[in-house]
Structure formats: structure tokens, C-alpha cells
C-alpha atoms as a PDB file:
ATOM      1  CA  UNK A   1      85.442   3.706 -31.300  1.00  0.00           C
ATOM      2  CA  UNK A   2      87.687   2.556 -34.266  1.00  0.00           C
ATOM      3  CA  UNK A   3      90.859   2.879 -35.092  1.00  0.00           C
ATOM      4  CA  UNK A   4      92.014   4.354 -38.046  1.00  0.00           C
ATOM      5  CA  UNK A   5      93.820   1.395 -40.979  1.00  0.00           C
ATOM      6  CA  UNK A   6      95.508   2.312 -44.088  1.00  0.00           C
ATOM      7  CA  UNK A   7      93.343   0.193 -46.232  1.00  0.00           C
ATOM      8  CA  UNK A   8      94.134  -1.972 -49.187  1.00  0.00           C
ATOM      9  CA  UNK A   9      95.511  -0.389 -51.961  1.00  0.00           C
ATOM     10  CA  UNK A  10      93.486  -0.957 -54.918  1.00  0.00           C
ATOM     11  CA  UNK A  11      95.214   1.007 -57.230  1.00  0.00           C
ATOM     12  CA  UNK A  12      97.918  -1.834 -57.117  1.00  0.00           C
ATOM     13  CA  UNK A  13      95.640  -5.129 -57.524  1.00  0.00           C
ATOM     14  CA  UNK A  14      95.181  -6.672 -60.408  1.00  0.00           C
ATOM     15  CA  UNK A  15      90.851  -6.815 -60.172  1.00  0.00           C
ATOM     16  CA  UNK A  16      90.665  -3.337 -59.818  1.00  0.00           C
ATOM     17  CA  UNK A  17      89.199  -1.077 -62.375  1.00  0.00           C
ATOM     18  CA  UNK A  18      88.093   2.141 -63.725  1.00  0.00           C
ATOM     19  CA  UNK A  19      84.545   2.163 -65.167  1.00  0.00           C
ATOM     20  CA  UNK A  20      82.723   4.473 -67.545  1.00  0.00           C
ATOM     21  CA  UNK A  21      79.726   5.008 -64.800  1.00  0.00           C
ATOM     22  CA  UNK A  22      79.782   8.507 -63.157  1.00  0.00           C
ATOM     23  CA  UNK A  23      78.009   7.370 -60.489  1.00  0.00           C
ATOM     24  CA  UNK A  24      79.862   4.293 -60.173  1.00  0.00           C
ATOM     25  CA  UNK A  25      83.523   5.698 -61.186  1.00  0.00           C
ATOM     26  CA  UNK A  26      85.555   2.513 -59.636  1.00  0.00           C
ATOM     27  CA  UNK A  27      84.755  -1.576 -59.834  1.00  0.00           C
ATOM     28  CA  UNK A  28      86.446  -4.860 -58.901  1.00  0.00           C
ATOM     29  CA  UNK A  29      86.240  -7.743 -61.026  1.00  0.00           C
ATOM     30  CA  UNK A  30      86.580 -10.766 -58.042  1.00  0.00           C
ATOM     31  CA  UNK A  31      83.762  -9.696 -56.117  1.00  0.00           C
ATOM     32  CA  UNK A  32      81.914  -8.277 -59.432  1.00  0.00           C
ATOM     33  CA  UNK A  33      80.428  -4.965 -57.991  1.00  0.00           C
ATOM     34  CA  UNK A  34      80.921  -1.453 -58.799  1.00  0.00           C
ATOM     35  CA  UNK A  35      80.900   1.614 -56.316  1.00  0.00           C
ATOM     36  CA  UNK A  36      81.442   5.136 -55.503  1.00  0.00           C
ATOM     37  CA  UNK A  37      84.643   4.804 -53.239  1.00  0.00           C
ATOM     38  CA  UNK A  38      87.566   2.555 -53.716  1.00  0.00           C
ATOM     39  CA  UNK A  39      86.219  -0.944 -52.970  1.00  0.00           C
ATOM     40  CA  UNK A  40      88.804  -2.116 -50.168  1.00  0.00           C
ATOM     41  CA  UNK A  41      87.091   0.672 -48.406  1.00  0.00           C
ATOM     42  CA  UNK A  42      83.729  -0.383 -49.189  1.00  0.00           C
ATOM     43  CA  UNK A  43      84.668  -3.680 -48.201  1.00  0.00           C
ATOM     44  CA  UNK A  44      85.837  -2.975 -44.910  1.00  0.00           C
ATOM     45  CA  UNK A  45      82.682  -0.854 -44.448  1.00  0.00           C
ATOM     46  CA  UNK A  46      80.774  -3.739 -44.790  1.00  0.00           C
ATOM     47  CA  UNK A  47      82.639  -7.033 -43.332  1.00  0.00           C
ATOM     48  CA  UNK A  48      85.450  -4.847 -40.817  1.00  0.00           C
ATOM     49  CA  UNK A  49      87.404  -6.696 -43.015  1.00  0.00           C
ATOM     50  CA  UNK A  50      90.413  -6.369 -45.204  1.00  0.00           C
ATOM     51  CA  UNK A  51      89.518  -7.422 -48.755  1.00  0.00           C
ATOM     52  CA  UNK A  52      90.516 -11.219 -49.189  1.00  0.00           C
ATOM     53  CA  UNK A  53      90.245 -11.129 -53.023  1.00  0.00           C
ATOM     54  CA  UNK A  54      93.152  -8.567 -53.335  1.00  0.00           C
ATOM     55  CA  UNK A  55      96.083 -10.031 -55.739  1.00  0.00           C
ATOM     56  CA  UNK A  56      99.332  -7.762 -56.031  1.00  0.00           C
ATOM     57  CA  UNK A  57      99.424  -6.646 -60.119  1.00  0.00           C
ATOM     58  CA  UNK A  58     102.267  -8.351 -61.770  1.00  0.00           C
ATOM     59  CA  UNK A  59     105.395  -6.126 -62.486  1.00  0.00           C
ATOM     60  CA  UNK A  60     105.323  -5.122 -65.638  1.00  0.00           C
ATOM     61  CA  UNK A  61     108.386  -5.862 -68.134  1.00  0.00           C
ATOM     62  CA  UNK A  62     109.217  -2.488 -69.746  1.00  0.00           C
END
């Protein structure tokens, strides 16, 4: 059985996005697909992987 990861955070990189597709609510840009869960976790579904594309966002200068 697995263990249970804290995945990737993909709130915090900068390919992540929100799209306008309800059935498709969340996308990332570097691997250019769009899905129903967060896409670290769809990612790790698929390879048992952590994402390799993930980039840290840039702080922003406020």
C-alpha cells in the first residue's frame, strides 16, 4: 500500500492556472493539459511522480 505525500503545491507555481471550463476548473501551462483535480495530483496519479515542471512563482514587489 502507499503512503500518504503532501503533494506539490500548485497554487504557488508559476504554470498553474484557473480556467473557464466547469468540467475542467484547473490547467497547467508546461505540460499543456487541463483537469478536474489540481494537476501535481494528477501527475502523481499517473507517473508516482512529483511534477518536474513545477517553478516556484516569483515574489511579487508590492
Amino acid at each position: 500500500m502507499k503512503e500518504s505525500r503532501e503533494h506539490i503545491d500548485c497554487f504557488s507555481c508559476k504554470f498553474f492556472y484557473i480556467t473557464w471550463d466547469k468540467s475542467f476548473p484547473y490547467g497547467c501551462r508546461a505540460l499543456g493539459f487541463k483537469c478536474k483535480r489540481m494537476p501535481s495530483a494528477e501527475v502523481f496519479k499517473a507517473s508516482d511522480l512529483e511534477c518536474l515542471k513545477y517553478h516556484k512563482k516569483a515574489a511579487s514587489s508590492k
